[in-house]
PDB file of N, CA and C in Angstrom:
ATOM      1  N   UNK A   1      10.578  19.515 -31.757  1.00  0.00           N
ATOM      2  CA  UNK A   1      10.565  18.509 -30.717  1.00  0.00           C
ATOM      3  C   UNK A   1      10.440  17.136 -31.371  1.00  0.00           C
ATOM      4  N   UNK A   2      11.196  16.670 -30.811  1.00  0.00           N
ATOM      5  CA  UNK A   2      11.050  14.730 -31.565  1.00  0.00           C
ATOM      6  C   UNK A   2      10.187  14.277 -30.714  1.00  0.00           C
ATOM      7  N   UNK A   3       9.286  13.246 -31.732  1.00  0.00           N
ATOM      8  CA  UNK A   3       8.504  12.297 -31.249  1.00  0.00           C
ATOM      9  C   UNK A   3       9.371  10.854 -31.058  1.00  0.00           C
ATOM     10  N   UNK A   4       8.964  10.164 -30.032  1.00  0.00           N
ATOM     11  CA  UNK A   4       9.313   8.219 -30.193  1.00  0.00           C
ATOM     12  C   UNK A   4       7.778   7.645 -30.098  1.00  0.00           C
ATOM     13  N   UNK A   5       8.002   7.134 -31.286  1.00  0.00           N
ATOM     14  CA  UNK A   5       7.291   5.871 -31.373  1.00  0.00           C
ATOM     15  C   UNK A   5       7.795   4.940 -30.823  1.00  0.00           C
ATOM     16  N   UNK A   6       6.919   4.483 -29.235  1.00  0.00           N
ATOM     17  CA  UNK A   6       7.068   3.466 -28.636  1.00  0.00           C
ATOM     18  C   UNK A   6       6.819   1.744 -28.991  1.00  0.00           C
ATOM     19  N   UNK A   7       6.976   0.332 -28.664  1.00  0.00           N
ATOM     20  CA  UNK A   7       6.382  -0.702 -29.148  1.00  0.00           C
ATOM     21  C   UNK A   7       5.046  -0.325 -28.386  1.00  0.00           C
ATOM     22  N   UNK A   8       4.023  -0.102 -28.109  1.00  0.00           N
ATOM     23  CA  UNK A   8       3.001  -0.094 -28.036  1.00  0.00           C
ATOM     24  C   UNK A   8       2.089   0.251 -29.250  1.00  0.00           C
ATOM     25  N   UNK A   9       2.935   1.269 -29.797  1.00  0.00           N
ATOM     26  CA  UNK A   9       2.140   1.553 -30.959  1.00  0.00           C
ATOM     27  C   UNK A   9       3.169   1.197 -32.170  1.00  0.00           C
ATOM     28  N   UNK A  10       3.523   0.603 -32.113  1.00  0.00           N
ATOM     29  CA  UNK A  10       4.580  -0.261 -33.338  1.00  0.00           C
ATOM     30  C   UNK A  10       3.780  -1.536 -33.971  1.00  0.00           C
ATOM     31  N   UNK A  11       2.844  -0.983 -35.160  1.00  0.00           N
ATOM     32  CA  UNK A  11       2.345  -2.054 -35.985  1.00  0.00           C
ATOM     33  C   UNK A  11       0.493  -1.652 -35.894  1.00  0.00           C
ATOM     34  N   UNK A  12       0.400  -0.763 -35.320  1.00  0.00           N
ATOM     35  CA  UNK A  12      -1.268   0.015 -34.991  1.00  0.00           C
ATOM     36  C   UNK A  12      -1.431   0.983 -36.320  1.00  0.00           C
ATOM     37  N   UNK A  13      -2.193   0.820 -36.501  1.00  0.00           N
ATOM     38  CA  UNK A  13      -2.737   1.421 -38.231  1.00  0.00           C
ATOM     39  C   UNK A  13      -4.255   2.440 -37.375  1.00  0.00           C
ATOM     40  N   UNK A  14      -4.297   3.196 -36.332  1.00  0.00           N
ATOM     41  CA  UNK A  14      -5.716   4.050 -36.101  1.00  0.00           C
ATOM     42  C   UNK A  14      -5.185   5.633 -36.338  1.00  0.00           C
ATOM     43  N   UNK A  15      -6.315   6.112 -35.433  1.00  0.00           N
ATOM     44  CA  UNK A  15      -6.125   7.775 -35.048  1.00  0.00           C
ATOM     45  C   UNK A  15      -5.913   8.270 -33.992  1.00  0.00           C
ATOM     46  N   UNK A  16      -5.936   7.042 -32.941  1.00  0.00           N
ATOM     47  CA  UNK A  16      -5.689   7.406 -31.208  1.00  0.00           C
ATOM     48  C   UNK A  16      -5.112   8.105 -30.897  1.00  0.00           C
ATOM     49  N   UNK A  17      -3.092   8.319 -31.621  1.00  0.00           N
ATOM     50  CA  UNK A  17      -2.371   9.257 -31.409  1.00  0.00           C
ATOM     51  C   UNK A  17      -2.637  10.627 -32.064  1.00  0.00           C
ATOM     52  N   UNK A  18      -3.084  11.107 -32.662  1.00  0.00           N
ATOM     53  CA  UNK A  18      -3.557  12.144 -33.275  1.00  0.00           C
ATOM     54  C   UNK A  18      -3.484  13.559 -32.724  1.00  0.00           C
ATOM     55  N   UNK A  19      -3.819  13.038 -31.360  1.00  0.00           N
ATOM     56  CA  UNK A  19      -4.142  14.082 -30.634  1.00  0.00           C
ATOM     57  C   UNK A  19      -2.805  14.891 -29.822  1.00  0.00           C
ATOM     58  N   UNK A  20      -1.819  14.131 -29.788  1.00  0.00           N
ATOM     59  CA  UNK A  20      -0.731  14.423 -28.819  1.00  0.00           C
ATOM     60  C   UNK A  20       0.262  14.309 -30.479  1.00  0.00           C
ATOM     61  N   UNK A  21       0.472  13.328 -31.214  1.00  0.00           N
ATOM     62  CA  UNK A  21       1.364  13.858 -32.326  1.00  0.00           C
ATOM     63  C   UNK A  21       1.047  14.000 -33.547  1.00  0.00           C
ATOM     64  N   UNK A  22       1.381  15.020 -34.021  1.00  0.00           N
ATOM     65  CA  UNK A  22       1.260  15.531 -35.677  1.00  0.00           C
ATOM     66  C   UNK A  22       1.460  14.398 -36.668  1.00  0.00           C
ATOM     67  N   UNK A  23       0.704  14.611 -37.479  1.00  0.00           N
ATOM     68  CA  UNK A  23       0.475  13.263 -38.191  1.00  0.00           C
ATOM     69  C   UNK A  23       1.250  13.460 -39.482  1.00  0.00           C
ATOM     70  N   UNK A  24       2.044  14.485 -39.630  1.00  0.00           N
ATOM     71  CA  UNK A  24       3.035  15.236 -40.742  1.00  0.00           C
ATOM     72  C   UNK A  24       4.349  14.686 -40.168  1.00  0.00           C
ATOM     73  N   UNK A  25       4.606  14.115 -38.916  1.00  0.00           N
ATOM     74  CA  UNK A  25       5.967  13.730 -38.466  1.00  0.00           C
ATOM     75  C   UNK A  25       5.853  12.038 -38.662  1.00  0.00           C
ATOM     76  N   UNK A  26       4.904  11.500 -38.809  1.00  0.00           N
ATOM     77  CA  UNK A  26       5.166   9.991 -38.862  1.00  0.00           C
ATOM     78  C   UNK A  26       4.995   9.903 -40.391  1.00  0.00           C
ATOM     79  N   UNK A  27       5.944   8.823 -40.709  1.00  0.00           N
ATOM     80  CA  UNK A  27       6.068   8.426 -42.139  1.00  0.00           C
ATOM     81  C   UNK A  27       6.358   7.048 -42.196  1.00  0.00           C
ATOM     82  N   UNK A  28       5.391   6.334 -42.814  1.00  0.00           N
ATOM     83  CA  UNK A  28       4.719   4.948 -42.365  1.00  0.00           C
ATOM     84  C   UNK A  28       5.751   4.714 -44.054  1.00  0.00           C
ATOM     85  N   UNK A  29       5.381   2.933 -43.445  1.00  0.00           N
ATOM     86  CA  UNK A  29       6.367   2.198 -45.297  1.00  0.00           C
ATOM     87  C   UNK A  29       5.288   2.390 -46.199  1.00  0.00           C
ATOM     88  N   UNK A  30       6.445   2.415 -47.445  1.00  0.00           N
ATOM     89  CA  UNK A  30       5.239   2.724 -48.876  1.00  0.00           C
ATOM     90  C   UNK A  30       4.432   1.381 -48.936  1.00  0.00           C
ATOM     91  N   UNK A  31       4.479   0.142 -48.403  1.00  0.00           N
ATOM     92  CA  UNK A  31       3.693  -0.823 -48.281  1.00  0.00           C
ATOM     93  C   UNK A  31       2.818  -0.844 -47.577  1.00  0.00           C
ATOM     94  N   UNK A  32       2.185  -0.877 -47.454  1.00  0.00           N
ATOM     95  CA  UNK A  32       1.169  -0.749 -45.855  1.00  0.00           C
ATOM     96  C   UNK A  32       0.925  -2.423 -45.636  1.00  0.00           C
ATOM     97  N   UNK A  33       1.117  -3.193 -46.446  1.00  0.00           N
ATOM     98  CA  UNK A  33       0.823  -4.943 -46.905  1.00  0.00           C
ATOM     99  C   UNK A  33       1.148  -5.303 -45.159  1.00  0.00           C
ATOM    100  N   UNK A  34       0.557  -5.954 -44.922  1.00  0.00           N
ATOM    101  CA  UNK A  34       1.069  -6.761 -43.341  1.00  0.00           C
ATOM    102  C   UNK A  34       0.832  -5.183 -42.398  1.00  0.00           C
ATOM    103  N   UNK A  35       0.809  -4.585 -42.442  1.00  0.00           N
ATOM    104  CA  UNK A  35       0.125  -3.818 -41.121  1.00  0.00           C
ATOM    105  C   UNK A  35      -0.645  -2.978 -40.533  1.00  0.00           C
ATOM    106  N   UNK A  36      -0.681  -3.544 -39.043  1.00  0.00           N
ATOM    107  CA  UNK A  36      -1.746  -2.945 -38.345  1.00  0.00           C
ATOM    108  C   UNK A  36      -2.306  -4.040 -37.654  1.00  0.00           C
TER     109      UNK A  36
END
């Protein structure tokens, strides 16, 4: 099943989503510099 990352959570660095999506399907930039 695909996830969307909505703009609500576009630029949020927590654990809120955790619970509803697998944290093995999001793959954040090798920079983390500027976000959140």
């Amino acid at each position: 099943m695909p996830y969307t990352i909505c703009e609500p959570c576009v630029g949020t660095c927590d654990t809120a989503c955790v619970d509803v999506c697998p944290v093995d399907c999001i793959h954040g930039p090798i920079s983390t510099d500027g976000s959140g």
